[in-house]
C-alpha atoms as a PDB file:
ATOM      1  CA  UNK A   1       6.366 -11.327 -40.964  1.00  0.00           C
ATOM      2  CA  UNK A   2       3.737 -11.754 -43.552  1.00  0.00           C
ATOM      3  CA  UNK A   3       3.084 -10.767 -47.139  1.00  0.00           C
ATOM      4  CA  UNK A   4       0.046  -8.849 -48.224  1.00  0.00           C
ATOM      5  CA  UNK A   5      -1.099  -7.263 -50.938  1.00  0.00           C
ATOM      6  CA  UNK A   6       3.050  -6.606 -52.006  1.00  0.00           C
ATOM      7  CA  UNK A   7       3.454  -5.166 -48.661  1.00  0.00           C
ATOM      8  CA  UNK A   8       4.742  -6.823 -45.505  1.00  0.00           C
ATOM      9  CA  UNK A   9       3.798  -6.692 -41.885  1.00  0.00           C
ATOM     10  CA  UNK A  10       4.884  -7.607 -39.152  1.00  0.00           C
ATOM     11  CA  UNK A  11       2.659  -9.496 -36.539  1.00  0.00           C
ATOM     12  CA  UNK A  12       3.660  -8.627 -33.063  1.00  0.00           C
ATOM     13  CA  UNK A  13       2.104 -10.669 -30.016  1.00  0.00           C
ATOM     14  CA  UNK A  14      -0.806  -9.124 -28.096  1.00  0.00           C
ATOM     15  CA  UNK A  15       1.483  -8.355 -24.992  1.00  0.00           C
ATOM     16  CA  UNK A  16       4.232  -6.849 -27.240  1.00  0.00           C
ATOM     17  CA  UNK A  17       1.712  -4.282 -28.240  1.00  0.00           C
ATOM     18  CA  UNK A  18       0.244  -3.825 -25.195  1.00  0.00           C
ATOM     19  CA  UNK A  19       3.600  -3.213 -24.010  1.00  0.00           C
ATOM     20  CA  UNK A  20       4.146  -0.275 -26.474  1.00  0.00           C
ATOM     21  CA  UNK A  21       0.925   1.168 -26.065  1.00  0.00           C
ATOM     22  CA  UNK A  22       1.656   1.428 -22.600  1.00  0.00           C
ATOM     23  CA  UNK A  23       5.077   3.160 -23.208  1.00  0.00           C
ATOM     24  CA  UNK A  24       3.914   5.823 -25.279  1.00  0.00           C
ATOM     25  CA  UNK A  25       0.747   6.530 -23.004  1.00  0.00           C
ATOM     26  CA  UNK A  26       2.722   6.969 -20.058  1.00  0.00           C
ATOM     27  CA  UNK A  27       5.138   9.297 -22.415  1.00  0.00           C
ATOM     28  CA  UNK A  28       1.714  11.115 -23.035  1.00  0.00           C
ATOM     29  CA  UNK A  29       1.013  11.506 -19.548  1.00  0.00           C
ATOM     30  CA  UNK A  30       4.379  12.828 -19.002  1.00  0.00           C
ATOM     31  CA  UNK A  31       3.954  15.608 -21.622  1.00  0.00           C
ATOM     32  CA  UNK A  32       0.494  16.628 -20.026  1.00  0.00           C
ATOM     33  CA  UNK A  33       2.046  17.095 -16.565  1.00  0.00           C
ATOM     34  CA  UNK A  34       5.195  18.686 -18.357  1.00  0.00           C
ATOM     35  CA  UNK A  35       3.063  21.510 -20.300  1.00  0.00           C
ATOM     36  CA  UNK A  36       0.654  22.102 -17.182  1.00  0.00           C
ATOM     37  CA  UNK A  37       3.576  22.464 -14.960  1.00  0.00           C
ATOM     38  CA  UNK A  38       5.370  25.099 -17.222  1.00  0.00           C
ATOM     39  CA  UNK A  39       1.664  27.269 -17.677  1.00  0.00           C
ATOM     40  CA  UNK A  40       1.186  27.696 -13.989  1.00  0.00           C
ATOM     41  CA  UNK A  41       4.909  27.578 -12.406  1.00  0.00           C
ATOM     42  CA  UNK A  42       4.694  31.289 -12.851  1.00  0.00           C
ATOM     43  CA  UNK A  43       1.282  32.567 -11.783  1.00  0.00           C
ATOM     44  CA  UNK A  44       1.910  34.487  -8.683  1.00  0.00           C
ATOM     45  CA  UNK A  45      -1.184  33.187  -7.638  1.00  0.00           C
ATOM     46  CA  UNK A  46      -0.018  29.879  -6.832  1.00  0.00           C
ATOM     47  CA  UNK A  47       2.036  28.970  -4.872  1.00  0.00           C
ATOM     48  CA  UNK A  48       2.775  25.116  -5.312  1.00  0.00           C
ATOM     49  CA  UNK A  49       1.685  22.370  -7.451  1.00  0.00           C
ATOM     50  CA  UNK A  50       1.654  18.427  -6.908  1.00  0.00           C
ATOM     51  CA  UNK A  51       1.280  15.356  -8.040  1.00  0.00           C
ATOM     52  CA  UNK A  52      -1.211  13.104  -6.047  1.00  0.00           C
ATOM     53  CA  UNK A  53      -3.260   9.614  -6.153  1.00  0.00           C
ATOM     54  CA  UNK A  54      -1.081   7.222  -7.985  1.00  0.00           C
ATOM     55  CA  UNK A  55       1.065   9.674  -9.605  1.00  0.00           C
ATOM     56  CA  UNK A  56       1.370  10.948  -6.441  1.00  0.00           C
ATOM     57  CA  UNK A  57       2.539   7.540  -4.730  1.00  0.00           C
ATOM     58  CA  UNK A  58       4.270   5.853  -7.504  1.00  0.00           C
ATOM     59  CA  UNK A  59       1.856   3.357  -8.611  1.00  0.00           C
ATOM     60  CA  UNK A  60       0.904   4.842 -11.554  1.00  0.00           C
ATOM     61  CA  UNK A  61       0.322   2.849 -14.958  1.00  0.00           C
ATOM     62  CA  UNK A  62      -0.642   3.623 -18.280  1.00  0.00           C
ATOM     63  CA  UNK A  63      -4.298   3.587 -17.674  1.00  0.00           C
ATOM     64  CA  UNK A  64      -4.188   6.031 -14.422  1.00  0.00           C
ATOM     65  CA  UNK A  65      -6.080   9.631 -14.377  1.00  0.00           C
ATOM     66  CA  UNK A  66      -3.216  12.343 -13.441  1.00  0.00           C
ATOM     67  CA  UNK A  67      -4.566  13.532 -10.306  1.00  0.00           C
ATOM     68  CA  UNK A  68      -2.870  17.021  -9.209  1.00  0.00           C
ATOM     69  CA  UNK A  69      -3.346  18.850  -6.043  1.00  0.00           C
ATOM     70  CA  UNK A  70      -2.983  22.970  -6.095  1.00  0.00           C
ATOM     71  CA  UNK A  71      -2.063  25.314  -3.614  1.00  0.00           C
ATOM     72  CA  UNK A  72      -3.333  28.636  -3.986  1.00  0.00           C
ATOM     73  CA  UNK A  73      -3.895  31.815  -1.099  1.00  0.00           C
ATOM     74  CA  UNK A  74      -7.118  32.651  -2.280  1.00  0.00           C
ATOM     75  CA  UNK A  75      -7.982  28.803  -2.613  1.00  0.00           C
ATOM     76  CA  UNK A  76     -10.905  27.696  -5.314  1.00  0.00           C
ATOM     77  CA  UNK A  77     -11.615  30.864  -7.053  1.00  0.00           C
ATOM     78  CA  UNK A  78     -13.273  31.651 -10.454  1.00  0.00           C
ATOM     79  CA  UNK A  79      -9.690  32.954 -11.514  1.00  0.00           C
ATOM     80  CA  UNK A  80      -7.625  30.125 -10.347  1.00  0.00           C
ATOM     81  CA  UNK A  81     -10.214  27.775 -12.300  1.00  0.00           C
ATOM     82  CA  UNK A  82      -9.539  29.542 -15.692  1.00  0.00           C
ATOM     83  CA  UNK A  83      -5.810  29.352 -15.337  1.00  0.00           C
ATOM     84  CA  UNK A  84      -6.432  25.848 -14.723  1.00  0.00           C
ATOM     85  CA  UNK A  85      -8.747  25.805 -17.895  1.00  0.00           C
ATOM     86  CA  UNK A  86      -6.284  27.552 -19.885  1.00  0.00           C
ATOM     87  CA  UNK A  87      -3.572  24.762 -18.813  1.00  0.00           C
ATOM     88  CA  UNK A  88      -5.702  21.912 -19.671  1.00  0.00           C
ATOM     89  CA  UNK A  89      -6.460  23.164 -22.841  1.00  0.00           C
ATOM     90  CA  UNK A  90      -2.473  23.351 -23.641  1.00  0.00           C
ATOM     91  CA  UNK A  91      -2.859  19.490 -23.836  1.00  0.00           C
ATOM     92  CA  UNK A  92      -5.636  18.396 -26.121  1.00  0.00           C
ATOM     93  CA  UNK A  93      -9.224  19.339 -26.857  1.00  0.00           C
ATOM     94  CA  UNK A  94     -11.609  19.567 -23.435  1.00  0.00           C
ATOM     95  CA  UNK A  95     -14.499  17.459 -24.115  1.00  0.00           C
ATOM     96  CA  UNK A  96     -15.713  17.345 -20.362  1.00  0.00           C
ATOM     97  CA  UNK A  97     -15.394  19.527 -18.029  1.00  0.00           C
ATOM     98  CA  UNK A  98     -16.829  19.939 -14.543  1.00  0.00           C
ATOM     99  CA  UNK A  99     -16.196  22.831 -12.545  1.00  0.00           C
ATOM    100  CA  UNK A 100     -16.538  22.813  -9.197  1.00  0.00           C
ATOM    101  CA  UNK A 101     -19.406  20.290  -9.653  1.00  0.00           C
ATOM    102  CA  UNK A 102     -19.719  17.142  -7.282  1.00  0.00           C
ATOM    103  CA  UNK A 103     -16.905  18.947  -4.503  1.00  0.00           C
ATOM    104  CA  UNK A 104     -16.543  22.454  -4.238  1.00  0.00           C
ATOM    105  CA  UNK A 105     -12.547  22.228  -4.785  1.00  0.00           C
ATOM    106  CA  UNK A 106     -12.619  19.938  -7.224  1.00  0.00           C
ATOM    107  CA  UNK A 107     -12.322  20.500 -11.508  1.00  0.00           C
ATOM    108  CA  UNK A 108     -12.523  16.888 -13.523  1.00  0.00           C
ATOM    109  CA  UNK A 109     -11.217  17.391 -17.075  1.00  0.00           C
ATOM    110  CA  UNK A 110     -11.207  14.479 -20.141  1.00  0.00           C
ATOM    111  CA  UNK A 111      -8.988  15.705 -23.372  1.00  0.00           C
ATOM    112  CA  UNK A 112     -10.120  14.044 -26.750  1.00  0.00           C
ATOM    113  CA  UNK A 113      -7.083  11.348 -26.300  1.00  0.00           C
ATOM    114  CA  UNK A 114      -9.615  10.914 -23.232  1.00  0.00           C
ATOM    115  CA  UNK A 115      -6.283  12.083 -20.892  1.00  0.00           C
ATOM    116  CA  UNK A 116      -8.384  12.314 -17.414  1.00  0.00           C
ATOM    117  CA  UNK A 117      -6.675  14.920 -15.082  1.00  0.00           C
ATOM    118  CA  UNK A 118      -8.745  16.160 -11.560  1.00  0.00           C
ATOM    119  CA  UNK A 119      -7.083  18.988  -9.597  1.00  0.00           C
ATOM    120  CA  UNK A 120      -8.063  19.777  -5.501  1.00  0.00           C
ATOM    121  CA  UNK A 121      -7.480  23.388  -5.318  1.00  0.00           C
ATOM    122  CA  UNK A 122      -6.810  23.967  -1.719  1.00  0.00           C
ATOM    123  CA  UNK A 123      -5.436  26.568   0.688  1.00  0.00           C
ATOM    124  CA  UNK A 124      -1.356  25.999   2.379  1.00  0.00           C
ATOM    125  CA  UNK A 125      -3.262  24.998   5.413  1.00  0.00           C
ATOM    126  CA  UNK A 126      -5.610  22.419   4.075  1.00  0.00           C
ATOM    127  CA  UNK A 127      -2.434  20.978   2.571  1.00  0.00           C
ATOM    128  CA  UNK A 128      -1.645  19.490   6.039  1.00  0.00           C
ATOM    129  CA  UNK A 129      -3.597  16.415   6.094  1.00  0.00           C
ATOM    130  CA  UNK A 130      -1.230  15.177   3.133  1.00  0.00           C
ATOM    131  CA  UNK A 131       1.966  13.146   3.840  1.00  0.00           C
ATOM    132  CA  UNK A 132       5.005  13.296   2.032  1.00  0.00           C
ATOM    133  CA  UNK A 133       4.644   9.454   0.214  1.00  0.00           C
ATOM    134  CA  UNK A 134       1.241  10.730  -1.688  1.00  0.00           C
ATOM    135  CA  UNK A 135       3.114  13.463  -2.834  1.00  0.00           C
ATOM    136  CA  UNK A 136       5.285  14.777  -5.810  1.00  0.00           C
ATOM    137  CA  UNK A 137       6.132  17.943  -5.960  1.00  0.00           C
ATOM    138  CA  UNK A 138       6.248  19.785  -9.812  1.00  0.00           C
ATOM    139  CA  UNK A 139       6.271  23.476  -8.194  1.00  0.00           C
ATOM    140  CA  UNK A 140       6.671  24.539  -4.282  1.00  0.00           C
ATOM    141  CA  UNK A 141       7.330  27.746  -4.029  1.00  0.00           C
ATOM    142  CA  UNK A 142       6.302  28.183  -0.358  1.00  0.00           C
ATOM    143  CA  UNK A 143       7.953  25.130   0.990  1.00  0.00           C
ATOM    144  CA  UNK A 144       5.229  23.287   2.137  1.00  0.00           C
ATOM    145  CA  UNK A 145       6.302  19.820   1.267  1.00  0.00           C
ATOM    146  CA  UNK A 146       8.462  19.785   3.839  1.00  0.00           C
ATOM    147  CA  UNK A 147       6.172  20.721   6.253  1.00  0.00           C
ATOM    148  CA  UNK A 148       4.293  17.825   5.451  1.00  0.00           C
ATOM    149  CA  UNK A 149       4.469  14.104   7.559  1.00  0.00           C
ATOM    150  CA  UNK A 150       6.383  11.544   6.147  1.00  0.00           C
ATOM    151  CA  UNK A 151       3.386   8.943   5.929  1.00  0.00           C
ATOM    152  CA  UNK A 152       0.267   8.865   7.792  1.00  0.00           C
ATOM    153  CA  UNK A 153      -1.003   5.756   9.653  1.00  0.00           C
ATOM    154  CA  UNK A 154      -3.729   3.376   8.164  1.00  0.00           C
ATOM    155  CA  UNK A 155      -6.793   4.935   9.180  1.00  0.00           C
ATOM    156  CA  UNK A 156      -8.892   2.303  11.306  1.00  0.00           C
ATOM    157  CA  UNK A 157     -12.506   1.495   9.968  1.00  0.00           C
ATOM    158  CA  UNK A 158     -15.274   3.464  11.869  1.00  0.00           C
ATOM    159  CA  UNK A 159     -17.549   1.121  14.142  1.00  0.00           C
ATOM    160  CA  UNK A 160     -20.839   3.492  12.867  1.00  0.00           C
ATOM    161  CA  UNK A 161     -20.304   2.816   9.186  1.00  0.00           C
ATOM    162  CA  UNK A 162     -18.967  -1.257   9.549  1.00  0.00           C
ATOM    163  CA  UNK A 163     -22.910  -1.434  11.871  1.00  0.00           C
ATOM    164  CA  UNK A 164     -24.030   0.812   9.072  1.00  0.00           C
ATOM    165  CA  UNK A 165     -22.640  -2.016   5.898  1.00  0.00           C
ATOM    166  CA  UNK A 166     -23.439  -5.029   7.614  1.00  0.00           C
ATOM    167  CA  UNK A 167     -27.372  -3.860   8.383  1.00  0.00           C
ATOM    168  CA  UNK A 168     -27.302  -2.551   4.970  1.00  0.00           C
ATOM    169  CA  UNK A 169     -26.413  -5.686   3.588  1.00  0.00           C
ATOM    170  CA  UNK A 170     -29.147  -7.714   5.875  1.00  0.00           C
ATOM    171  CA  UNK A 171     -31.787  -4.931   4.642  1.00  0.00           C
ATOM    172  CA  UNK A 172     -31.151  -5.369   0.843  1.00  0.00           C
ATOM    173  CA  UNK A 173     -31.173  -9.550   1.354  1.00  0.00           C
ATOM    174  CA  UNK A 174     -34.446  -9.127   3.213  1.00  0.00           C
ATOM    175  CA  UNK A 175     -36.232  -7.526   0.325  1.00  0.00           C
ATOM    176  CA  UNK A 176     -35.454 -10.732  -1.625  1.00  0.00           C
ATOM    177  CA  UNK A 177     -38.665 -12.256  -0.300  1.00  0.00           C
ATOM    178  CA  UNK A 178     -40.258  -9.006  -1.716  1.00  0.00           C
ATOM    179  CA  UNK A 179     -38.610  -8.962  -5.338  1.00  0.00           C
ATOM    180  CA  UNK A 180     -39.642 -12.640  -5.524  1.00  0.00           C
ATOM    181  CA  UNK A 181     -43.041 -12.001  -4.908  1.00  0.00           C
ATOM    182  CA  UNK A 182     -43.504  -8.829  -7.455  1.00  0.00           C
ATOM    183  CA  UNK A 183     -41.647 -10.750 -10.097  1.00  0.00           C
ATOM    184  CA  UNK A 184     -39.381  -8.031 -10.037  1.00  0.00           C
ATOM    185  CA  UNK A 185     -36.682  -9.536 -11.356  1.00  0.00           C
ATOM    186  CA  UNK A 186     -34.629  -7.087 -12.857  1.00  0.00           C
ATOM    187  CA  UNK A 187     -34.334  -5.299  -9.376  1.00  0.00           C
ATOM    188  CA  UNK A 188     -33.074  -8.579  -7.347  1.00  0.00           C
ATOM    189  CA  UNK A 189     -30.661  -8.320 -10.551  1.00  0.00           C
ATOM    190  CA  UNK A 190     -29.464  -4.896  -9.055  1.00  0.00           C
ATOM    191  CA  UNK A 191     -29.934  -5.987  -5.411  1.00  0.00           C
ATOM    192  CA  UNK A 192     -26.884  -8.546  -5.940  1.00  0.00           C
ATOM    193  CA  UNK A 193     -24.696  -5.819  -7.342  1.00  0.00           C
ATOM    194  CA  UNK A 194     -25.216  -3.953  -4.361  1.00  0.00           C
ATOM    195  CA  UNK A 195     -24.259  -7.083  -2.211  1.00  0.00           C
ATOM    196  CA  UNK A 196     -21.626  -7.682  -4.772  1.00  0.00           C
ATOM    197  CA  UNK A 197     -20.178  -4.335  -3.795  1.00  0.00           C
ATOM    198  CA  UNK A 198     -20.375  -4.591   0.085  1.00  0.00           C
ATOM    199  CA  UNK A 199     -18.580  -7.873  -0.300  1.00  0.00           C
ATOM    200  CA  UNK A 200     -16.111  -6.580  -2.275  1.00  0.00           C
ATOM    201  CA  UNK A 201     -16.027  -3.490   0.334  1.00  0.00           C
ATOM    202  CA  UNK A 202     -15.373  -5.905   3.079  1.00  0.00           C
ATOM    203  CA  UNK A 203     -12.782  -8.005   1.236  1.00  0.00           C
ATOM    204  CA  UNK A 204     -10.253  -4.486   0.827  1.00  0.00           C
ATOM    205  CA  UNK A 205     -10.703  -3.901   4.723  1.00  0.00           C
ATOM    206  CA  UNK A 206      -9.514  -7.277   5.336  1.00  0.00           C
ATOM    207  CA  UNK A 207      -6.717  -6.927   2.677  1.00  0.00           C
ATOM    208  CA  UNK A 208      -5.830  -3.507   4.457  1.00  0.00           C
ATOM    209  CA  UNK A 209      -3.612  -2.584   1.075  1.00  0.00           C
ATOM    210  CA  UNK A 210      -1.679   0.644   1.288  1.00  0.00           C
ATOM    211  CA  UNK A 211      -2.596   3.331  -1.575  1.00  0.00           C
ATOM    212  CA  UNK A 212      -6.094   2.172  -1.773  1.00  0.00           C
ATOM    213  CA  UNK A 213      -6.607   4.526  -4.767  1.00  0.00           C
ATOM    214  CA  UNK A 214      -9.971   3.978  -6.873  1.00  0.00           C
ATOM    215  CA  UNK A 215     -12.190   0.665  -7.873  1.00  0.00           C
ATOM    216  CA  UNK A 216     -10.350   0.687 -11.037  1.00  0.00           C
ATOM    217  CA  UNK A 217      -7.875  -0.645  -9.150  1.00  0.00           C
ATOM    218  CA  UNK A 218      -9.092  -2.980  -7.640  1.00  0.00           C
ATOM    219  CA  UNK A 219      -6.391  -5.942  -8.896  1.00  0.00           C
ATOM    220  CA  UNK A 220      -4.010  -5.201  -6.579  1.00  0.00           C
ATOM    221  CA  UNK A 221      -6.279  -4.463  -3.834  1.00  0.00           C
ATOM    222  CA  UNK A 222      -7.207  -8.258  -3.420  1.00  0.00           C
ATOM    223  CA  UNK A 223      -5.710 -11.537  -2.473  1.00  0.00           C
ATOM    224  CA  UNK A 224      -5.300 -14.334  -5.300  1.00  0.00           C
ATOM    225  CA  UNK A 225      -8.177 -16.405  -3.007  1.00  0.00           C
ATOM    226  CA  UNK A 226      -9.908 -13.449  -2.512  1.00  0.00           C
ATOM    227  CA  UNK A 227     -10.108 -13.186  -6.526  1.00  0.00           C
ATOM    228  CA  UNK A 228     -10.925 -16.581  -6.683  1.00  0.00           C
ATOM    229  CA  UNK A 229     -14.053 -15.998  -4.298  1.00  0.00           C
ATOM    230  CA  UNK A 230     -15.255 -13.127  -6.013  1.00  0.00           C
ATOM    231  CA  UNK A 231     -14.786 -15.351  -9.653  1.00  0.00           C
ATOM    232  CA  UNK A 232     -16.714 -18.124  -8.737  1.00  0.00           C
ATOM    233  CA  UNK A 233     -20.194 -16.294  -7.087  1.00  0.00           C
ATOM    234  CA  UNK A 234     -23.039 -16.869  -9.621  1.00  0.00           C
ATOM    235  CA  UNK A 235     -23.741 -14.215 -12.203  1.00  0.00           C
ATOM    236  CA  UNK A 236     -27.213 -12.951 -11.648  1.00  0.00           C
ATOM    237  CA  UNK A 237     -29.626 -14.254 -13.776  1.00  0.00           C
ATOM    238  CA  UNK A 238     -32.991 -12.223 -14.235  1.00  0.00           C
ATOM    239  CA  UNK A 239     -35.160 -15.239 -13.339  1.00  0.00           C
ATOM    240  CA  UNK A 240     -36.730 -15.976 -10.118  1.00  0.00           C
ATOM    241  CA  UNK A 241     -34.183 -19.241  -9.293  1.00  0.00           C
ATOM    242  CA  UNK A 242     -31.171 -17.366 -10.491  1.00  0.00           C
ATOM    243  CA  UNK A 243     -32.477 -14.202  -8.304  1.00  0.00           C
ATOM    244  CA  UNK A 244     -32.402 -16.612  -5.563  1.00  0.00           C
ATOM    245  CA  UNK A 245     -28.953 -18.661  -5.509  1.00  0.00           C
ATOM    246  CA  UNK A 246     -26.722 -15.304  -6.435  1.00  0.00           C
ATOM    247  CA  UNK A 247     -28.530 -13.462  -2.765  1.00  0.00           C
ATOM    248  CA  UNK A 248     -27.628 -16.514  -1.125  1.00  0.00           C
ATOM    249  CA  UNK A 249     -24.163 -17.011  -2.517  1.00  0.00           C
ATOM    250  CA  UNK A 250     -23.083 -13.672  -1.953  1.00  0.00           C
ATOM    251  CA  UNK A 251     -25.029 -14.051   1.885  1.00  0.00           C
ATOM    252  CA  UNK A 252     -22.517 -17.157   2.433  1.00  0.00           C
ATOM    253  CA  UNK A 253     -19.686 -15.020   1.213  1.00  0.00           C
ATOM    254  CA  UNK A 254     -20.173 -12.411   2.893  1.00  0.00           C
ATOM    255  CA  UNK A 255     -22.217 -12.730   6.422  1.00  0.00           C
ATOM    256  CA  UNK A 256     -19.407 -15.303   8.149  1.00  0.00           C
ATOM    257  CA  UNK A 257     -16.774 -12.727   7.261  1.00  0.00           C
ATOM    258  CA  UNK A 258     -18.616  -9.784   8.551  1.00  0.00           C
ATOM    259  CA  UNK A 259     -19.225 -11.567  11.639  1.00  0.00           C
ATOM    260  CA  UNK A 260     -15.645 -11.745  11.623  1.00  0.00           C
ATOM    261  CA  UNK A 261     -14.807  -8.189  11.134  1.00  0.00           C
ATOM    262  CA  UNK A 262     -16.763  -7.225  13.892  1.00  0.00           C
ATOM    263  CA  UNK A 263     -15.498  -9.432  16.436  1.00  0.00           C
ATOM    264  CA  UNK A 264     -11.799  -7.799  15.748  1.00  0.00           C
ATOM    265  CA  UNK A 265     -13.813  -4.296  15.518  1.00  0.00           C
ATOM    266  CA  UNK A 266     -15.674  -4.481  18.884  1.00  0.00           C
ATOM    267  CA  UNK A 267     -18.874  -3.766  16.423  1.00  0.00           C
ATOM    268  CA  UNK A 268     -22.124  -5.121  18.005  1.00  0.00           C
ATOM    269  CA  UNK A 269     -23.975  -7.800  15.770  1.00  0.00           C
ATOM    270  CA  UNK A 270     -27.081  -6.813  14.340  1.00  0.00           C
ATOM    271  CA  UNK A 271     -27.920 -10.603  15.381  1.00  0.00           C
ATOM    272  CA  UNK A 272     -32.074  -9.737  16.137  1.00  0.00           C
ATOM    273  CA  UNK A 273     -32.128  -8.132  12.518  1.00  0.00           C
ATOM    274  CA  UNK A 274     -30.625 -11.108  10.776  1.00  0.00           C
ATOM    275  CA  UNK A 275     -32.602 -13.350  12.746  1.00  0.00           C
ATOM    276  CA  UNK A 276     -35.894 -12.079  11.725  1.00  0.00           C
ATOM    277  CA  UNK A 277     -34.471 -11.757   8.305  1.00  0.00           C
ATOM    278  CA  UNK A 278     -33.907 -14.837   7.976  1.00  0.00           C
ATOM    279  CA  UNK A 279     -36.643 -16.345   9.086  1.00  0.00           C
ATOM    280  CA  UNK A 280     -39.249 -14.146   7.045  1.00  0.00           C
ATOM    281  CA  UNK A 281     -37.389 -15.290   4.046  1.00  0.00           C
ATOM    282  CA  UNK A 282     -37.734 -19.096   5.254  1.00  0.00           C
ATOM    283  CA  UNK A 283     -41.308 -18.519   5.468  1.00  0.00           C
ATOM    284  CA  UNK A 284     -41.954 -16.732   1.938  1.00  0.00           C
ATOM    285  CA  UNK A 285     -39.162 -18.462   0.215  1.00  0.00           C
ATOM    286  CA  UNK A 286     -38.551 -21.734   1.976  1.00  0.00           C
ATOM    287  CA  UNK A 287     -34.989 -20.559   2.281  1.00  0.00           C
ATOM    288  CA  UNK A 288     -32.691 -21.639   4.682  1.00  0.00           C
ATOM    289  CA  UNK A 289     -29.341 -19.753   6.221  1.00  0.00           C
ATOM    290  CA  UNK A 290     -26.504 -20.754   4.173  1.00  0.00           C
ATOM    291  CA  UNK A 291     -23.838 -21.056   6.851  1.00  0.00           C
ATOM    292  CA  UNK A 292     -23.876 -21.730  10.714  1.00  0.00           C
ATOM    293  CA  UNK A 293     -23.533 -18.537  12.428  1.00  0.00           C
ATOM    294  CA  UNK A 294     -21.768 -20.743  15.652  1.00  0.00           C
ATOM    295  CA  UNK A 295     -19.423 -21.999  13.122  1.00  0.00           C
ATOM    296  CA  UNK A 296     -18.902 -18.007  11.638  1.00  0.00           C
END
């Protein structure tokens, strides 16, 4: 406790008031999902309403959007979107709203306390590829959760888009040679964030976590050495040396392990495109492979 001013105050620790913070935020969330539940358990339009994404599954913290999934006959409608509105706006000020915009089922919503919800407005039947442990039901009117499987399988990657990543990944470190040669710094600066993305792409599959849920969660999608890879690449400088090491740490991290993946995947090597890759960018650059592809 400390004195100030004739007033005292009391100094909690950082974590303490974390701690409370997050307490009252999920309490917050609560009360949204409360007073949207209650607006729409009546409309004889729809007929169920759910909790998905981590709501859905239980992982759910104080920073999660509130991700709901809505069963209606008629499916996305105009009409069904304003009783949606007029939910939302039962919880706080709308300050975004997108309608329909990037998915054609889809309605993203931020309040002022910048509460995120996003509802999928489906038909019963396109309910079906849902399983019961991604699930909550807040309304079900037509009994559909019960139709519903238990838990679905991991879904195994797809051979076409693993090829697609790992050529991907040899395409963008091939235009090194060109970035170098324009000067064009500030785009090799954006050319290892897209590396830095495949790797960290790669490094989930390999984790295989359940609930994959969004990059904002991507903590607990990630082994402690896997952290400590990702930790310890360079930061990309905007200067033709930095430029350089951060493609060719991020090639080391990531090539060896792709050759990996593939081997378990039955996913043909794009071994001819790396080749040539590598040596056009030993002859402009004077840059060597930075790990033995025998050895891989």
């Amino acid at each position: 406790m400390q004195r100030c001013a004739g007033a005292f105050f009391v100094m909690y620790p950082v974590d303490m008031l974390m701690a409370q913070q997050h307490r009252m935020q999920m309490m917050n969330h609560q009360s949204v999902i409360e007073t949207i539940t209650t607006s729409l358990r009546d409309e004889p339009e729809i007929s169920g309403l759910f909790l998905g994404g981590s709501y859905g599954n239980g992982l759910a913290d104080a920073y999660s959007d509130i991700d709901f999934i809505l069963v209606s006959d008629t499916g996305a409608t105009d009409e069904i979107a304003q009783l949606w509105r007029k939910a939302i706006a039962q919880t706080g000020e709308i300050v975004l709203w997108w309608d329909r915009t990037t998915v054609p089922v889809l309605i993203n919503a931020i309040t002022a306390d910048w509460t995120r919800t996003d509802v999928l407005i489906l038909k019963p039947e396109q309910l079906g590829g849902y399983a019961q442990n991604t699930l909550k039901p807040l309304f079900d009117h037509a009994g559909l959760f019960d139709t519903l499987k238990e838990s679905v399988p991991p879904v195994a990657p797809n051979p076409k888009r693993l090829r697609y990543q790992y050529e991907e990944f040899i395409r963008i470190l091939g235009l090194l040679h060109l970035a170098a040669g324009r000067e064009e710094y500030i785009n090799g600066v954006l050319g290892v964030f897209h590396l830095r993305n495949m790797l960290v792409e790669l490094l989930i599959t390999q984790t295989n976590a359940p609930h994959r849920g969004g990059m904002l969660h991507l903590n607990r999608l990630l082994s402690a050495s896997q952290k400590a890879l990702l930790t310890g690449l360079p930061a990309p400088l905007v200067s033709r040396a930095g430029m350089i090491e951060a493609h060719l740490a991020y090639a080391a991290a990531y090539l060896p392990r792709a050759r990996e993946q593939a081997k378990t995947s039955g996913v043909e090597w794009p071994e001819r495109f790396e080749t040539v890759t590598w040596d056009r960018l030993e002859k402009t650059l004077g840059i060597k492979r930075p790990y033995d592809p025998e050895n891989a």
